[in-house]
N, C-alpha and C. Protein backbone atom coordinates (compact mmCIF):
# COMPACT_ATOMS: atom_id res chain seq x y z
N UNK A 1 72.75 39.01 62.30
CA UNK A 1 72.81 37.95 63.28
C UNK A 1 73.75 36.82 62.82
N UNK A 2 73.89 36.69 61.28
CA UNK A 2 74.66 35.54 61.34
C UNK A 2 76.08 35.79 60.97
N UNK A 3 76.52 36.87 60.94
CA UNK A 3 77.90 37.50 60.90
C UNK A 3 78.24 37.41 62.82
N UNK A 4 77.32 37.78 63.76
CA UNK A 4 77.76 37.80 64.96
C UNK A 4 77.60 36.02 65.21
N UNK A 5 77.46 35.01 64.59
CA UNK A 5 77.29 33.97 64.90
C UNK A 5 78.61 33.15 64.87
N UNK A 6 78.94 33.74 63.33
CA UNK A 6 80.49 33.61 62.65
C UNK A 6 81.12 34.05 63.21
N UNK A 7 81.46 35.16 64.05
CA UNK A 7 82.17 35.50 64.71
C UNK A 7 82.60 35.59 65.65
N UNK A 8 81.49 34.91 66.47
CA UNK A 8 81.70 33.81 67.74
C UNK A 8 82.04 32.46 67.87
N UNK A 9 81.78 31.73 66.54
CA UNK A 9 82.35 30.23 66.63
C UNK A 9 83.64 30.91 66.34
N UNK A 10 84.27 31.51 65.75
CA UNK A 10 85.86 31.97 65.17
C UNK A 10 86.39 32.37 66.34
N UNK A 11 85.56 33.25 67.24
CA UNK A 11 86.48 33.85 68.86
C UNK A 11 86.14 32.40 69.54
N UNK A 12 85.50 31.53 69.49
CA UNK A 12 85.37 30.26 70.26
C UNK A 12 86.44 29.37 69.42
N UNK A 13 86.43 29.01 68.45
CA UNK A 13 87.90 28.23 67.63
C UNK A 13 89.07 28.49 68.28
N UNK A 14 89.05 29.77 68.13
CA UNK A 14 90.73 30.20 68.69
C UNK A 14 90.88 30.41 70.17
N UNK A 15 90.13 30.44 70.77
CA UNK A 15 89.91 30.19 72.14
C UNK A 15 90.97 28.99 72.65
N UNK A 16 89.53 28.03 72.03
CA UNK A 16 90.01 26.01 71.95
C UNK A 16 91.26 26.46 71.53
N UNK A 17 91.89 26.80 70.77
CA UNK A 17 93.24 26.76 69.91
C UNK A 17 94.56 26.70 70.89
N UNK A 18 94.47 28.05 71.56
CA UNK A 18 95.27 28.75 72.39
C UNK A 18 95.12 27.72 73.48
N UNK A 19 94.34 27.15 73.87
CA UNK A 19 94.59 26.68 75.60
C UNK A 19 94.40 25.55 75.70
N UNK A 20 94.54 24.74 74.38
CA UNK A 20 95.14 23.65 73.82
C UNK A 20 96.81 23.64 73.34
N UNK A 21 97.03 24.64 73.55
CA UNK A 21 98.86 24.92 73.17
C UNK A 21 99.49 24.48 74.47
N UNK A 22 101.17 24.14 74.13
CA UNK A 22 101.73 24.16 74.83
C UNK A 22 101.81 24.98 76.83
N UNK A 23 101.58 24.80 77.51
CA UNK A 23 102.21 25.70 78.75
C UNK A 23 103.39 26.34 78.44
N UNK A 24 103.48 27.40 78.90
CA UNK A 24 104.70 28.30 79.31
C UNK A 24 105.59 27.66 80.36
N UNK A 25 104.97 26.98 81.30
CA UNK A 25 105.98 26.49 82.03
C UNK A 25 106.59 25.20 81.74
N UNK A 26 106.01 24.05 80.53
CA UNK A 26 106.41 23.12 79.97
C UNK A 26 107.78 23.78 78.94
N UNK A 27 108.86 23.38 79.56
CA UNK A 27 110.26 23.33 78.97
C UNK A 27 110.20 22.27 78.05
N UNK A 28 111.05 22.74 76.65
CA UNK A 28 111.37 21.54 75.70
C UNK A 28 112.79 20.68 75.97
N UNK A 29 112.58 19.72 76.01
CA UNK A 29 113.93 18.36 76.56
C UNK A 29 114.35 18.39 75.16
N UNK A 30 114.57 18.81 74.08
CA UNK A 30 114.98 18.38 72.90
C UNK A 30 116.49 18.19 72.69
N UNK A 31 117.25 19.39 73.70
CA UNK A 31 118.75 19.01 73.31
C UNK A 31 119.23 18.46 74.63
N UNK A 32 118.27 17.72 75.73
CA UNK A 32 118.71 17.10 76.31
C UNK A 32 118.65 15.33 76.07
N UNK A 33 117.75 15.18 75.38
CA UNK A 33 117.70 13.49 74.94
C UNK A 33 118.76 12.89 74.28
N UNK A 34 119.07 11.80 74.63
CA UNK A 34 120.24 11.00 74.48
C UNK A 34 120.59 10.77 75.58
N UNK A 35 122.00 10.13 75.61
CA UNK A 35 122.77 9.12 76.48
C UNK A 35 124.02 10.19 77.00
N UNK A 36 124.19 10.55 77.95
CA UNK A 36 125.32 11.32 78.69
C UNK A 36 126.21 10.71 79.37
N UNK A 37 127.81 10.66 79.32
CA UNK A 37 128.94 9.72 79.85
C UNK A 37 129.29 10.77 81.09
N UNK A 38 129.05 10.44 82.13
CA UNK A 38 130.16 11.20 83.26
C UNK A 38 131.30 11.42 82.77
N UNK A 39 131.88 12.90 83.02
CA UNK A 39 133.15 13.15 82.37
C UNK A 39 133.83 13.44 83.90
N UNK A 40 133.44 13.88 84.96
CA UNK A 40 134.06 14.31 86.37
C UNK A 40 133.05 14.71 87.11
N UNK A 41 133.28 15.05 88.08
CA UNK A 41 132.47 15.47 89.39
C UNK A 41 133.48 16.75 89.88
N UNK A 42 133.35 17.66 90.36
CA UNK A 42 134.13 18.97 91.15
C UNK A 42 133.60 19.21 92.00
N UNK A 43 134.27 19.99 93.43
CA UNK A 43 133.68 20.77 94.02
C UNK A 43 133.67 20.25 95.55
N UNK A 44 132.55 20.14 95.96
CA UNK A 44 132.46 20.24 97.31
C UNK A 44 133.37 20.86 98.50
N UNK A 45 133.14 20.47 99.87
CA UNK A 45 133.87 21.01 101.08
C UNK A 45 135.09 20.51 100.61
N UNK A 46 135.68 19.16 100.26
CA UNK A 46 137.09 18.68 100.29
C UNK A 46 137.55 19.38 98.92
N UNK A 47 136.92 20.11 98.03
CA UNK A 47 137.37 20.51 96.56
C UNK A 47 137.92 18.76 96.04
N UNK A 48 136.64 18.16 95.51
CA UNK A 48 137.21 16.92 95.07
C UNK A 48 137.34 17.14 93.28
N UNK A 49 137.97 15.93 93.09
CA UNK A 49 138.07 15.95 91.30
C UNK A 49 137.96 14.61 90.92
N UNK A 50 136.62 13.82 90.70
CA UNK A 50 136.38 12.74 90.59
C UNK A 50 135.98 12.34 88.93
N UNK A 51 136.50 11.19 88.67
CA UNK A 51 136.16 11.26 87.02
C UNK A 51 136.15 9.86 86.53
N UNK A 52 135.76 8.75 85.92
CA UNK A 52 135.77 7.70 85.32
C UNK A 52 137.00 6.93 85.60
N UNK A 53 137.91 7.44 85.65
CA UNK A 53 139.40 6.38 85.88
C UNK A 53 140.05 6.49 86.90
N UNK A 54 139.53 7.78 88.29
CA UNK A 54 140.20 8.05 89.03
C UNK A 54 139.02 6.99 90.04
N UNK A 55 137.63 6.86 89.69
CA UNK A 55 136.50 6.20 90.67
C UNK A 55 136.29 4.82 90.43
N UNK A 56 136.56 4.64 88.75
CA UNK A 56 136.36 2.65 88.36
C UNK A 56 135.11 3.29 87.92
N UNK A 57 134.34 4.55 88.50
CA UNK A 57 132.69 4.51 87.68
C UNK A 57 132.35 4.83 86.59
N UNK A 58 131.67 3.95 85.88
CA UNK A 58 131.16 4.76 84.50
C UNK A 58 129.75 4.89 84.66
N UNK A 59 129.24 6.04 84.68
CA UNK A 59 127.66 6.37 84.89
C UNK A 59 127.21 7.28 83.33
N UNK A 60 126.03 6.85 83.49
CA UNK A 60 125.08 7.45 82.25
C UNK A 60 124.54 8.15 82.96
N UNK A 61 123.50 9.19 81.98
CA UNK A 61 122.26 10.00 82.36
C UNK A 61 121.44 9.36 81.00
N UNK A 62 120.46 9.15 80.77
CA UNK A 62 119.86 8.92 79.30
C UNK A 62 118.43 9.05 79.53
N UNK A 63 118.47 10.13 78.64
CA UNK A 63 117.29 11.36 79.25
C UNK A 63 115.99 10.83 77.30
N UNK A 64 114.70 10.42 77.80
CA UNK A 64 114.10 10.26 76.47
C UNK A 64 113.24 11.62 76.68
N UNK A 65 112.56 11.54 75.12
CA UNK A 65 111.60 12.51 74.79
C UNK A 65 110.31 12.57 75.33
N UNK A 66 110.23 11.66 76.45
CA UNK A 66 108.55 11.40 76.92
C UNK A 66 109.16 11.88 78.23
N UNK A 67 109.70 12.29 78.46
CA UNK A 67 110.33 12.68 79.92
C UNK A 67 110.38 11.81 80.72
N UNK A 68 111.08 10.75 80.35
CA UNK A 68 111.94 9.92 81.51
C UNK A 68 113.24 9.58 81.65
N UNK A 69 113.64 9.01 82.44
CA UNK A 69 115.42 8.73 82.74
C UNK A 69 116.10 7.65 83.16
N UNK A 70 117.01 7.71 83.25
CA UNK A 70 117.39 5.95 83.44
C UNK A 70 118.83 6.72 84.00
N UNK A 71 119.84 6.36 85.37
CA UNK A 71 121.03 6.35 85.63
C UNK A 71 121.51 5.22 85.84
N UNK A 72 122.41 4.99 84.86
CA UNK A 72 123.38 3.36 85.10
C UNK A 72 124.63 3.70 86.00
N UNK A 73 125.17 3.22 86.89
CA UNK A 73 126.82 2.88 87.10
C UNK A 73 127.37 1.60 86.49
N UNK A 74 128.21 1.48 86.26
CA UNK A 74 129.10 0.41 85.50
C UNK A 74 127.47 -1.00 84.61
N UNK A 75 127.05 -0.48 84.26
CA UNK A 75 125.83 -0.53 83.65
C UNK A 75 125.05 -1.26 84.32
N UNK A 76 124.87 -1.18 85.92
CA UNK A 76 123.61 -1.66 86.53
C UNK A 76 122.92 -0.16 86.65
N UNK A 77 121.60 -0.60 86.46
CA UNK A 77 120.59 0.93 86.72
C UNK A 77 120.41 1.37 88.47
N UNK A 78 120.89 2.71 88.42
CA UNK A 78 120.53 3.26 89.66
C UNK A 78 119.43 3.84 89.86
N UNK A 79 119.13 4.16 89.23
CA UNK A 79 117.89 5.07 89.20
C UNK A 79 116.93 5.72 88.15
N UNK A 80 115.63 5.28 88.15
CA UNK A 80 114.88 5.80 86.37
C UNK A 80 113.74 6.19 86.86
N UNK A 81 113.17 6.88 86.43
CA UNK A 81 112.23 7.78 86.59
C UNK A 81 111.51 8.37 85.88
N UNK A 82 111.01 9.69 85.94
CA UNK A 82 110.23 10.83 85.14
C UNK A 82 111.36 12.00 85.60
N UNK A 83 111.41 13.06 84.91
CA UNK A 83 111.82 14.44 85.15
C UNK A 83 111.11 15.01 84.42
N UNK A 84 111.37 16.56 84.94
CA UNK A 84 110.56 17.80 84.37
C UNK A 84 111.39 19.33 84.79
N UNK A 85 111.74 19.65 83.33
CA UNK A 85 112.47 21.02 83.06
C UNK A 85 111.70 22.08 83.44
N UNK A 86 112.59 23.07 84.44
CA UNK A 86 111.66 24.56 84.78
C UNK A 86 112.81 25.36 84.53
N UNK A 87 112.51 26.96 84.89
CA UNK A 87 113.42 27.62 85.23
C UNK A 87 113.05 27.78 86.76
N UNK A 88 114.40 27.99 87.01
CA UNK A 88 114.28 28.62 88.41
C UNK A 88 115.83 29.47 88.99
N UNK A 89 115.48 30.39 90.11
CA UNK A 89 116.57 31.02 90.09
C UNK A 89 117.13 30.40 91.25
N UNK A 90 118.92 30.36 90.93
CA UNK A 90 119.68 29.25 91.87
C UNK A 90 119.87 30.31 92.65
N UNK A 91 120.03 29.59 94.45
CA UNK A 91 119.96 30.17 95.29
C UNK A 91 121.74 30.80 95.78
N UNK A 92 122.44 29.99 95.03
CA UNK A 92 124.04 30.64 95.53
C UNK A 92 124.39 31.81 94.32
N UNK A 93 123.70 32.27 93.30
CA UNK A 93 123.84 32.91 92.21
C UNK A 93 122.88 33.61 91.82
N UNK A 94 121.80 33.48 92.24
CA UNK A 94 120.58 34.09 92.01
C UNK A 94 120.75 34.44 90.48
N UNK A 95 120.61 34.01 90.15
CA UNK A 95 120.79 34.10 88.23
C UNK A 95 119.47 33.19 88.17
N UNK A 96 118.61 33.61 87.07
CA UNK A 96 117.60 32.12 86.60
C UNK A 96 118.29 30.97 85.53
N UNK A 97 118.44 30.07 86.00
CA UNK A 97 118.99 28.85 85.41
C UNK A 97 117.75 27.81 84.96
N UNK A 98 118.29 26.92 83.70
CA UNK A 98 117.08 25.65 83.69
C UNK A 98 117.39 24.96 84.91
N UNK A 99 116.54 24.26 85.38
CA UNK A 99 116.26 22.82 86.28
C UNK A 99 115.54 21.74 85.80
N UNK A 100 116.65 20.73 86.58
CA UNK A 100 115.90 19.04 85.92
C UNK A 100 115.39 18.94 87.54
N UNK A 101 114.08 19.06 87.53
CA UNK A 101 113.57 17.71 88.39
C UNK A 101 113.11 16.44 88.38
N UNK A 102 114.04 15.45 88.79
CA UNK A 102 114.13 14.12 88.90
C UNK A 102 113.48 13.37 89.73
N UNK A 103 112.04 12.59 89.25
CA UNK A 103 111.62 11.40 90.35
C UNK A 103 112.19 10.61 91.55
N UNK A 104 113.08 10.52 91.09
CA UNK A 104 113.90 9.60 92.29
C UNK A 104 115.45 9.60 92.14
N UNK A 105 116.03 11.04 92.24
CA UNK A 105 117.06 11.85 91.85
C UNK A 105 117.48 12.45 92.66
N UNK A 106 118.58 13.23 92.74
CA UNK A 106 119.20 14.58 93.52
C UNK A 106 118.43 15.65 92.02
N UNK A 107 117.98 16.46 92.30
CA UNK A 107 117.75 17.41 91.49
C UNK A 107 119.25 18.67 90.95
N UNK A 108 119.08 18.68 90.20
CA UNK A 108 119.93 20.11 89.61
C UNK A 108 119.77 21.14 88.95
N UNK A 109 120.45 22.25 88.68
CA UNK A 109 120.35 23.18 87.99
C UNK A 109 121.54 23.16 86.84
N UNK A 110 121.24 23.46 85.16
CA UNK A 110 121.97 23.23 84.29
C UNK A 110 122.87 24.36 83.99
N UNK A 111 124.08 24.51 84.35
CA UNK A 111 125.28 25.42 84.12
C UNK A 111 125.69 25.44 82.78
N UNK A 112 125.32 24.85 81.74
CA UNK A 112 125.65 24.70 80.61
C UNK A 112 124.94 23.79 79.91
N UNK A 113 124.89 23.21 78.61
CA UNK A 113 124.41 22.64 77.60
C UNK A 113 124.74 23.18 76.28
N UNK A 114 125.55 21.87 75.33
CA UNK A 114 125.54 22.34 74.24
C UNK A 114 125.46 20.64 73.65
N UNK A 115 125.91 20.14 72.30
CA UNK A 115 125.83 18.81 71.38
C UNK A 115 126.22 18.00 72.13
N UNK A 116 127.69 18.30 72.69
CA UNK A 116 128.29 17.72 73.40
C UNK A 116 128.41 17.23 74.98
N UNK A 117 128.20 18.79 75.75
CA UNK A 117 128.59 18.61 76.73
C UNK A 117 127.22 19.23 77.66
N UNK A 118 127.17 18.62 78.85
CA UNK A 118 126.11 18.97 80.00
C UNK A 118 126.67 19.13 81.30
N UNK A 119 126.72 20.35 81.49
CA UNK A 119 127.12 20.69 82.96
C UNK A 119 125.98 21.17 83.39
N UNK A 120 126.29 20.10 85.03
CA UNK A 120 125.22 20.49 85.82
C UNK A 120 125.93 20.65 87.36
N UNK A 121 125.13 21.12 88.08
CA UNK A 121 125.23 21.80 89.47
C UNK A 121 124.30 21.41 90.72
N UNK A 122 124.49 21.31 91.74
CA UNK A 122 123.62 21.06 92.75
C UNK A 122 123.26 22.54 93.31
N UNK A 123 124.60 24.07 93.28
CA UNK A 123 123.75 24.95 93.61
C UNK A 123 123.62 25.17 95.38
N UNK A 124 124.67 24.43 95.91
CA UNK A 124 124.67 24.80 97.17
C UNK A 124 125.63 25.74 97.65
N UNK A 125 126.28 25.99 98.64
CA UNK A 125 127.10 26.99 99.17
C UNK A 125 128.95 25.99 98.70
N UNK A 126 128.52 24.45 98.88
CA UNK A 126 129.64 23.63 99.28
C UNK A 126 129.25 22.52 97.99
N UNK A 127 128.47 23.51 96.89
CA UNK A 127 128.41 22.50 96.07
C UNK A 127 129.25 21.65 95.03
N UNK A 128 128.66 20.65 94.53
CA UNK A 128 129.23 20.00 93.07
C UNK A 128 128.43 20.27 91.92
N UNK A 129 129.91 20.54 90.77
CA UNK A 129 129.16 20.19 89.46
C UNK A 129 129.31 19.09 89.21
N UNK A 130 128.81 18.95 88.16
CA UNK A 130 129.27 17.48 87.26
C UNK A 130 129.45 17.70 85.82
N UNK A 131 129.95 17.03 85.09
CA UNK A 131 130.36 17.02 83.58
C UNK A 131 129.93 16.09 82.84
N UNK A 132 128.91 15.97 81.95
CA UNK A 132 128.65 15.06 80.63
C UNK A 132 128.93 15.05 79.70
N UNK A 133 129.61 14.05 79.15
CA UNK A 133 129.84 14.07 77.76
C UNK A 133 128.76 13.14 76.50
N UNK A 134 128.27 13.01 75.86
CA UNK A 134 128.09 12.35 74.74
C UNK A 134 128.89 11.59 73.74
């Protein structure tokens, strides 16, 4: 009896253990935190090519580790919020891509990420990317 006792607080420990872990659907923001410089805009119906010296704009993304955000233009804040990383599959590519969903945002899907650079996408038929730099 007290080996099956032990061996139920131990299947009850690891129980608690496991479903106290992370979610599967909780994405890690780790190589997205920091401060991101608009490098251009592409795309749309007119095929535009918009970028820091051709608009006068300088916009941030500055993404923290508690999952929130802040967008500046010429450093007044446009918009700050919460976001939250999923996958999901984009509808002009059907490929599964990450997604930022943004509180009070246009949402996107991430075409890239590396130290440097963050390309992202809106993912429509007539869409835009955009380009970040660090």
């Amino acid at each position: 009896m007290k080996k099956l006792n032990i061996f139920l607080l131990s299947l009850i420990a690891v129980t608690v253990f496991v479903a106290c872990g992370t979610r599967e659907d909780e994405l890690s923001n780790e190589q997205f935190i920091g401060t991101w410089n608009w490098a251009a805009t592409t795309g749309g119906t007119g095929n535009i090519n918009d970028t820091p010296a051709s608009t006068g704009i300088q916009r941030t993304i500055t993404f923290t580790d508690n999952y929130t955000y802040t967008v500046k233009e010429n450093d007044a804040t446009v918009s700050e919020g919460t976001y939250s990383i999923s996958k999901e599959v984009t509808p002009t590519e059907h490929s599964e891509k990450l997604f930022i969903d943004f509180s009070n945002y246009p949402d996107v899907f991430v075409d890239g990420i590396d130290a440097s650079n963050l390309y992202l996408g809106d993912h429509t038929a007539d869409g835009y990317s955009y380009h970040y730099k660090k």
